[in-house]
Protein backbone atom coordinates (compact mmCIF):
# COMPACT_ATOMS: atom_id res chain seq x y z
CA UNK A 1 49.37 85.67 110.80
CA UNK A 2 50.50 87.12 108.01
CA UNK A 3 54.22 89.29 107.56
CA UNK A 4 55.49 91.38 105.57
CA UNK A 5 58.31 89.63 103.05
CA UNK A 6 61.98 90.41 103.51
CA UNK A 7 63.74 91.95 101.03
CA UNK A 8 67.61 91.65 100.50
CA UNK A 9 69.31 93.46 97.73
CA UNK A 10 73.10 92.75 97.13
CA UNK A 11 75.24 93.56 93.84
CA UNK A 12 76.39 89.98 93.61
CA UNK A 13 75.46 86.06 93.96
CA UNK A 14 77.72 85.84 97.18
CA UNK A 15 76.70 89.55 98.97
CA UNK A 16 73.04 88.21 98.36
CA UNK A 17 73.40 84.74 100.06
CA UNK A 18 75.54 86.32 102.76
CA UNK A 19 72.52 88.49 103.51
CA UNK A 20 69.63 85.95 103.26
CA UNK A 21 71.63 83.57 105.45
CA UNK A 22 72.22 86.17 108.02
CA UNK A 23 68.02 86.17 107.93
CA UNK A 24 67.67 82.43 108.36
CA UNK A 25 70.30 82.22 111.16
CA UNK A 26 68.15 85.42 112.88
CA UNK A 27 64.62 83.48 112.53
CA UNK A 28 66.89 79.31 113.00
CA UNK A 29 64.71 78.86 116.32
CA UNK A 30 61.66 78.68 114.37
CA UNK A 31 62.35 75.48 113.27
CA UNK A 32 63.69 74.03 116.23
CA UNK A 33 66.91 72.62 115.12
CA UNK A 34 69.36 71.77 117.79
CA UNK A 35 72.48 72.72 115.45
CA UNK A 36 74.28 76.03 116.03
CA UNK A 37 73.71 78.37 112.46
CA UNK A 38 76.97 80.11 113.36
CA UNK A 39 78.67 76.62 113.16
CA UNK A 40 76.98 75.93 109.34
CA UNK A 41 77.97 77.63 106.10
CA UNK A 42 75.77 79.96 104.33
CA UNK A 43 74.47 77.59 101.62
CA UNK A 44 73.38 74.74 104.73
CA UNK A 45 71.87 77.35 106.73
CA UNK A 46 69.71 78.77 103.74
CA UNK A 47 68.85 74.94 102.62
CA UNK A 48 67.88 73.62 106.09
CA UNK A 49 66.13 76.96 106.88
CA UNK A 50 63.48 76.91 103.89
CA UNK A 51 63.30 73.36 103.92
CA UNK A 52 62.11 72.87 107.64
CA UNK A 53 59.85 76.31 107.55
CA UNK A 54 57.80 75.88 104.48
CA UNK A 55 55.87 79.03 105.48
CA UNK A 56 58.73 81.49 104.16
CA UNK A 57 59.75 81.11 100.68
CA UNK A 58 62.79 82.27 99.13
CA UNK A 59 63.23 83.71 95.76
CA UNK A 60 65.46 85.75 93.91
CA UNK A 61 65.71 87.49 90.78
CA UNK A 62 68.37 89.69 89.11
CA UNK A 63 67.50 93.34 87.86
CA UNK A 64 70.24 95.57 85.63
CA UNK A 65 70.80 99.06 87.42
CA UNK A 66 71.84 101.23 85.00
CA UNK A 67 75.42 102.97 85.39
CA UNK A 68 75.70 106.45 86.20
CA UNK A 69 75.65 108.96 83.64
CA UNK A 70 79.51 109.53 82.73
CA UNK A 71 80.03 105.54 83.30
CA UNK A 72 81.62 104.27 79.61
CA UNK A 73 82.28 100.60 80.17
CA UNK A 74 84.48 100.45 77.58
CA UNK A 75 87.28 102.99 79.16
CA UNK A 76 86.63 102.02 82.86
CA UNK A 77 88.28 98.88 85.03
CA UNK A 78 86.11 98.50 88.17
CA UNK A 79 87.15 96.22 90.88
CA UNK A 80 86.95 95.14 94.56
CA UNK A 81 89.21 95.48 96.96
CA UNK A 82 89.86 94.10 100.59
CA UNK A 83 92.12 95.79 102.93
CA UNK A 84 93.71 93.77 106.01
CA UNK A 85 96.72 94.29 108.66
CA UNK A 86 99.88 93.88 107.01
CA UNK A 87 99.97 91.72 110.83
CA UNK A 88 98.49 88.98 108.35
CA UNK A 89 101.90 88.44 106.65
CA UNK A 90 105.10 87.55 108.59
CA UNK A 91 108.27 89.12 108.62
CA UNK A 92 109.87 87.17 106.15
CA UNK A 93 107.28 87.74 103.90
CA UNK A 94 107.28 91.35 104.17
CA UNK A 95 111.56 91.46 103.46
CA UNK A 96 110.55 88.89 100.42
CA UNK A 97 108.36 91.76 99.05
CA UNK A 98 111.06 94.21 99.84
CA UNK A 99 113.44 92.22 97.53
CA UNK A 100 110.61 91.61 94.75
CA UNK A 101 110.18 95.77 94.78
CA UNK A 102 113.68 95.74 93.57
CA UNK A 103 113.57 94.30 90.62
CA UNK A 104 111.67 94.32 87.17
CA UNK A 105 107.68 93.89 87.99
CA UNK A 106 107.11 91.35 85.07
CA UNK A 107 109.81 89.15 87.45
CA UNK A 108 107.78 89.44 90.50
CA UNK A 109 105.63 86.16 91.38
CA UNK A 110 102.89 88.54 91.99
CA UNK A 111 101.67 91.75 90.37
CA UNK A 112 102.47 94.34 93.79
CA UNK A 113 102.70 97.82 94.09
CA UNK A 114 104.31 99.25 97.68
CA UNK A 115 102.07 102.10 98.94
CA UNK A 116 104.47 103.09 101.90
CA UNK A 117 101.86 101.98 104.26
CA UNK A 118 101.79 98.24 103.22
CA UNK A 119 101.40 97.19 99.35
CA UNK A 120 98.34 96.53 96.91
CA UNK A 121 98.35 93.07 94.88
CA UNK A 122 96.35 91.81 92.10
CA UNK A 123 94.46 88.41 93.33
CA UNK A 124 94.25 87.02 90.12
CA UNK A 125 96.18 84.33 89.53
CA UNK A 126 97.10 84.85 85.81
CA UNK A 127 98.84 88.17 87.43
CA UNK A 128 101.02 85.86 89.05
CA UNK A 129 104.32 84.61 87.95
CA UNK A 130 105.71 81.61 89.61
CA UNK A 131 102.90 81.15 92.08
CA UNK A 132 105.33 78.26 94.02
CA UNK A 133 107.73 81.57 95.07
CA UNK A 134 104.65 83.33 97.05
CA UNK A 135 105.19 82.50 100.66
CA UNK A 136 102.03 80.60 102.34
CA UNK A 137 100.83 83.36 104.52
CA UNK A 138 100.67 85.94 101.23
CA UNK A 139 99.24 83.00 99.46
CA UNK A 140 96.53 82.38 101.45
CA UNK A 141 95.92 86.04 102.12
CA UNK A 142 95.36 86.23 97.81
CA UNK A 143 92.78 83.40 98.63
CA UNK A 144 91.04 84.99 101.03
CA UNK A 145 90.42 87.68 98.77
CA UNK A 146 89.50 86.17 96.00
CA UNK A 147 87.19 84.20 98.12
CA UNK A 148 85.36 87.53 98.84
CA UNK A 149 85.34 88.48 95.22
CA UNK A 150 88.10 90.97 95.44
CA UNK A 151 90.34 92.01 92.61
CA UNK A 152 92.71 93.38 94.44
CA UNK A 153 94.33 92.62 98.27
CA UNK A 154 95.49 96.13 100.02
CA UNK A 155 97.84 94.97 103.41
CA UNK A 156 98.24 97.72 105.22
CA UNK A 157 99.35 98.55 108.85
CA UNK A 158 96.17 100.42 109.63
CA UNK A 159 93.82 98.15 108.26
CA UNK A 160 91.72 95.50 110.10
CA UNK A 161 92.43 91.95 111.11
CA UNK A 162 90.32 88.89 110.16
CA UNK A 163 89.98 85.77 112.47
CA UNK A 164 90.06 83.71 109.04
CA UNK A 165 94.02 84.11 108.82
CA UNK A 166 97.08 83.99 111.07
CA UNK A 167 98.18 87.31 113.01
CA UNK A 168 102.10 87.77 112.64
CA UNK A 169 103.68 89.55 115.47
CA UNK A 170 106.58 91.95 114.18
């Protein structure tokens, strides 16, 4: 029997894997493997798939969409942004910002902005100053955003919680 091919479109490497491995975990009983594809990463899941079902075949290319009209790339900074619960950041945490909004921003460990709601930071690291004075939650919240390809971290009280970090009552 022939099928039609599946086609995934995503603007980067990641979004595009994330998509093709959501197919293979859809279609995993087809090649009646025991394992659980919600227990494997995204790269395993793809490999194994493909391997053990020769009859789909993956490829891939990369096409340029052309910006819209208006678009100058050499005025324009475009980034990505995730927004979580400030619940992903303890107390302490949140009073260490308080103090870092105090003084000078080229003295804070991180480049942060308060929005009133919760704060935006900068997940690059060569925006941060003396990484060893973030706290580990805030740390690891930067990680997990740059993990998803984000520029940019937005914690803010209305914003939705992840399983993949700690949940701070306050």
């Amino acid at each position: 029997m022939v099928t039609e091919p599946t086609t995934v479109v995503a603007v980067s490497h990641r979004g595009l894997q994330a998509q093709v491995a959501t197919f293979c975990r859809a279609q995993w009983a087809e090649i009646n493997d025991n394992r659980d594809p919600g227990q494997l990463d995204d790269v395993m899941v793809i490999r194994d798939y493909f391997n053990l079902h020769p009859e789909d075949e993956l490829t891939s290319r990369m096409e340029w969409i052309d910006p819209d009209l208006g678009y100058d790339p050499e005025r324009l900074e475009i980034g990505n942004y995730v927004a979580l619960s400030s619940s992903h950041i303890s107390w302490p945490t949140t009073e260490r910002i308080d103090e870092w909004m105090k003084v000078d921003p080229c003295e804070r460990p991180v480049s942060i902005a308060d929005t009133h709601y919760g704060w935006v930071v900068a997940t690059n690291p060569s925006s941060f100053g003396d990484f060893l004075e973030i706290p580990d939650d805030l740390f690891h919240a930067l990680t997990f955003a740059r993990g998803l390809g984000c520029n940019y971290l937005i914690l803010d009280r209305d914003a939705s919680t992840t399983d993949r970090l700690v949940c701070y009552e306050w």
